[in-house]
C-alpha atoms as a PDB file:
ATOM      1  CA  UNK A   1      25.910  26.771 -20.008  1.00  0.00           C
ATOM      2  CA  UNK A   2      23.594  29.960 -20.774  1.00  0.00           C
ATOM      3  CA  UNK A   3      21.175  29.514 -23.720  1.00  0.00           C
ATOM      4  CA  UNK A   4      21.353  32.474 -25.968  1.00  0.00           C
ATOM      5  CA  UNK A   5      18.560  32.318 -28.191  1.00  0.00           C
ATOM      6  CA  UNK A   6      18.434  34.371 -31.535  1.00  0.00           C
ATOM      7  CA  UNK A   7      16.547  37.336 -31.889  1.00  0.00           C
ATOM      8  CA  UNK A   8      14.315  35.580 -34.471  1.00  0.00           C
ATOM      9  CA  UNK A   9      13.857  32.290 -32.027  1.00  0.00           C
ATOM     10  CA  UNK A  10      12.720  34.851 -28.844  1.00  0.00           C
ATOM     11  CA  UNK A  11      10.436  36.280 -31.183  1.00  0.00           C
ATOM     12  CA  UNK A  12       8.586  33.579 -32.680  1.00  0.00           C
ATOM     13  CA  UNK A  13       8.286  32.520 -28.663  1.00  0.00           C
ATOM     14  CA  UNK A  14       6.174  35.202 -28.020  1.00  0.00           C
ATOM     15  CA  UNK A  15       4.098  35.077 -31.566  1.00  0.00           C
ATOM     16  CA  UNK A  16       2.788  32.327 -30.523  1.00  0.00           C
ATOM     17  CA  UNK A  17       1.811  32.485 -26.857  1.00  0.00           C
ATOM     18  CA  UNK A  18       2.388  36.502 -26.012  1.00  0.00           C
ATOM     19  CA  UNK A  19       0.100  37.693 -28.703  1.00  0.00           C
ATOM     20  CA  UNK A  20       2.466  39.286 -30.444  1.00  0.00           C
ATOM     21  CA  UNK A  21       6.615  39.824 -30.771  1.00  0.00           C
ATOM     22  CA  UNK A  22       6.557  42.984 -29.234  1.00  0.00           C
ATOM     23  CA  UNK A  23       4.781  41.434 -26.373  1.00  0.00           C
ATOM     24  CA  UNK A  24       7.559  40.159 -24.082  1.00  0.00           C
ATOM     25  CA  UNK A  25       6.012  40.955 -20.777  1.00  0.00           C
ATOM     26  CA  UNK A  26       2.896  38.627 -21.181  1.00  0.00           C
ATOM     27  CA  UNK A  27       3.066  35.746 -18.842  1.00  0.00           C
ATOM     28  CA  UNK A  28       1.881  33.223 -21.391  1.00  0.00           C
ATOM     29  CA  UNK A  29       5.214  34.272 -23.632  1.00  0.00           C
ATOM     30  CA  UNK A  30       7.758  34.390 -20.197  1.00  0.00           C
ATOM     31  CA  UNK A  31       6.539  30.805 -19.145  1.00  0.00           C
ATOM     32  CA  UNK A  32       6.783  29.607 -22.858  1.00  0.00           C
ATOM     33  CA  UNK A  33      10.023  31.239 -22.806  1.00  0.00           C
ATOM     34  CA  UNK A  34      11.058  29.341 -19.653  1.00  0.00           C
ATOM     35  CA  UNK A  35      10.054  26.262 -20.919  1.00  0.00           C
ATOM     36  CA  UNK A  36      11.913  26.213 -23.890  1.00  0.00           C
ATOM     37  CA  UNK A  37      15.041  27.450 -22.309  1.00  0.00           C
ATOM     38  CA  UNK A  38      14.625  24.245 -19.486  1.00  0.00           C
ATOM     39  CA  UNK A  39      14.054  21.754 -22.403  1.00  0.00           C
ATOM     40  CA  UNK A  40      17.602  22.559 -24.043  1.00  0.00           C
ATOM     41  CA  UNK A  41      19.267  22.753 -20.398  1.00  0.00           C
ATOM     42  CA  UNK A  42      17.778  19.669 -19.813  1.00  0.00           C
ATOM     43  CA  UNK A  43      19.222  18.195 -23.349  1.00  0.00           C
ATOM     44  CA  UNK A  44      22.611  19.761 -22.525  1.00  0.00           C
ATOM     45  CA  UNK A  45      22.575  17.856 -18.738  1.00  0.00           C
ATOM     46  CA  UNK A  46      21.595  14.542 -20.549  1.00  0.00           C
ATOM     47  CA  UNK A  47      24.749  14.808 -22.363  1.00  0.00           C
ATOM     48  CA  UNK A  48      27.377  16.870 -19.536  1.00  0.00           C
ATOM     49  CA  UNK A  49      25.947  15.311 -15.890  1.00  0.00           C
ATOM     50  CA  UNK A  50      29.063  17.322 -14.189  1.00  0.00           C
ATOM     51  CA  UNK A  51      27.831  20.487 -15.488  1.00  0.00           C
ATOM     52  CA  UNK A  52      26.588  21.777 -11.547  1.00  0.00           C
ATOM     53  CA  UNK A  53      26.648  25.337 -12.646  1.00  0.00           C
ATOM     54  CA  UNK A  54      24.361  24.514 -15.536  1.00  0.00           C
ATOM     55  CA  UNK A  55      22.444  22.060 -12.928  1.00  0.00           C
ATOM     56  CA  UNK A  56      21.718  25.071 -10.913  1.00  0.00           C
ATOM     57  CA  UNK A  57      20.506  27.837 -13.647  1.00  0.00           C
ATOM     58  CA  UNK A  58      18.036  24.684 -14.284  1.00  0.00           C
ATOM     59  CA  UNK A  59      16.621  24.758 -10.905  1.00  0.00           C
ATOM     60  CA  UNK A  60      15.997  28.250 -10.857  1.00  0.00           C
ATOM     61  CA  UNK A  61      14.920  28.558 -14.081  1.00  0.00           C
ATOM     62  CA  UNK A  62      12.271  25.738 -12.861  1.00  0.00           C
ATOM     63  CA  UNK A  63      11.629  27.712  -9.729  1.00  0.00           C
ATOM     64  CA  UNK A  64      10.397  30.951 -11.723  1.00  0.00           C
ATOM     65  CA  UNK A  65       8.766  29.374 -14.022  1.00  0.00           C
ATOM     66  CA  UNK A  66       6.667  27.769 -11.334  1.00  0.00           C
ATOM     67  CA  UNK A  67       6.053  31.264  -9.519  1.00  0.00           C
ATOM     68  CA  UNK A  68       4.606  32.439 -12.766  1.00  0.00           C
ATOM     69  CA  UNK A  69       2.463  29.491 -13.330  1.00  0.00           C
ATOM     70  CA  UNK A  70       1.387  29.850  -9.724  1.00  0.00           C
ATOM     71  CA  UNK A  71       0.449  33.360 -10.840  1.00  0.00           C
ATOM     72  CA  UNK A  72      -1.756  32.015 -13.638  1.00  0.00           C
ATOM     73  CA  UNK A  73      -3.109  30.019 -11.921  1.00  0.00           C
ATOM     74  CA  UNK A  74      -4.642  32.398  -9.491  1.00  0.00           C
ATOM     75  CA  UNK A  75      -5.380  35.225 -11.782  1.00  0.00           C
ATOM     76  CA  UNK A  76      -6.825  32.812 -15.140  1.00  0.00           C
ATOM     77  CA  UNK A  77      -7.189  29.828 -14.616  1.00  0.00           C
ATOM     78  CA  UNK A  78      -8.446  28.991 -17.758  1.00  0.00           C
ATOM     79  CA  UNK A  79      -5.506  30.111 -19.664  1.00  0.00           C
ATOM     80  CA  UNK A  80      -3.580  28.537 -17.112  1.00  0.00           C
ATOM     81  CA  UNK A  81      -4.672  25.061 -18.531  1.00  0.00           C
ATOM     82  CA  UNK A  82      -4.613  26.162 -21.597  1.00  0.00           C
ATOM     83  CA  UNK A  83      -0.986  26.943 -21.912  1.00  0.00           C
ATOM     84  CA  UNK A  84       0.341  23.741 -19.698  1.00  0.00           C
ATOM     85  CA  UNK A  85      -1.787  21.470 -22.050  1.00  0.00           C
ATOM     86  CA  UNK A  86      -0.310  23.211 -25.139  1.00  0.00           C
ATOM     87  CA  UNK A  87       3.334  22.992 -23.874  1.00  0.00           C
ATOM     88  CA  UNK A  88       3.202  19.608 -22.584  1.00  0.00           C
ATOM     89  CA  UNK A  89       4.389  20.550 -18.825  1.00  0.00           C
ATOM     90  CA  UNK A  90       2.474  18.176 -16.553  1.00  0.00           C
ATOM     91  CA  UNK A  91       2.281  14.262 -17.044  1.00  0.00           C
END
């Protein structure tokens, strides 16, 4: 099941973490982005456990957004933990 987000959604997204709405290429806005989109898969797997086609968009959705954190990581770390304290991502 793909998540198609509104224009208005995708844009508020990327207010908030990419600096601005025009910004879609930050990596802050991408992993928010990510995140979001894994939260409603998640919510729609909850509900539909047979869904293996939407079982496997969550897994690679998971995978990139853990090559891009990886990124972070390396390249700023401080607004590495910035960002995964503000969206909640580790335990």
């Amino acid at each position: 099941m793909p998540v198609y987000l509104p224009k208005e959604k995708k844009a508020e997204i990327f207010e908030k973490y990419g600096g601005s709405a025009q910004n879609t290429g930050s990596i802050e806005g991408q992993i928010a982005l990510f995140t979001y989109r894994i939260k409603k898969l998640s919510e729609h797997l909850q509900q539909n456990k047979k869904d293996h086609s939407c079982r496997r968009s969550l897994l690679r959705l998971v995978g990139r957004r853990r090559k891009m954190l990886n990124y972070l990581k390396r390249k700023d770390i401080v607004k590495y933990r910035a960002l995964i304290e503000e969206l909640g991502i580790r335990g």
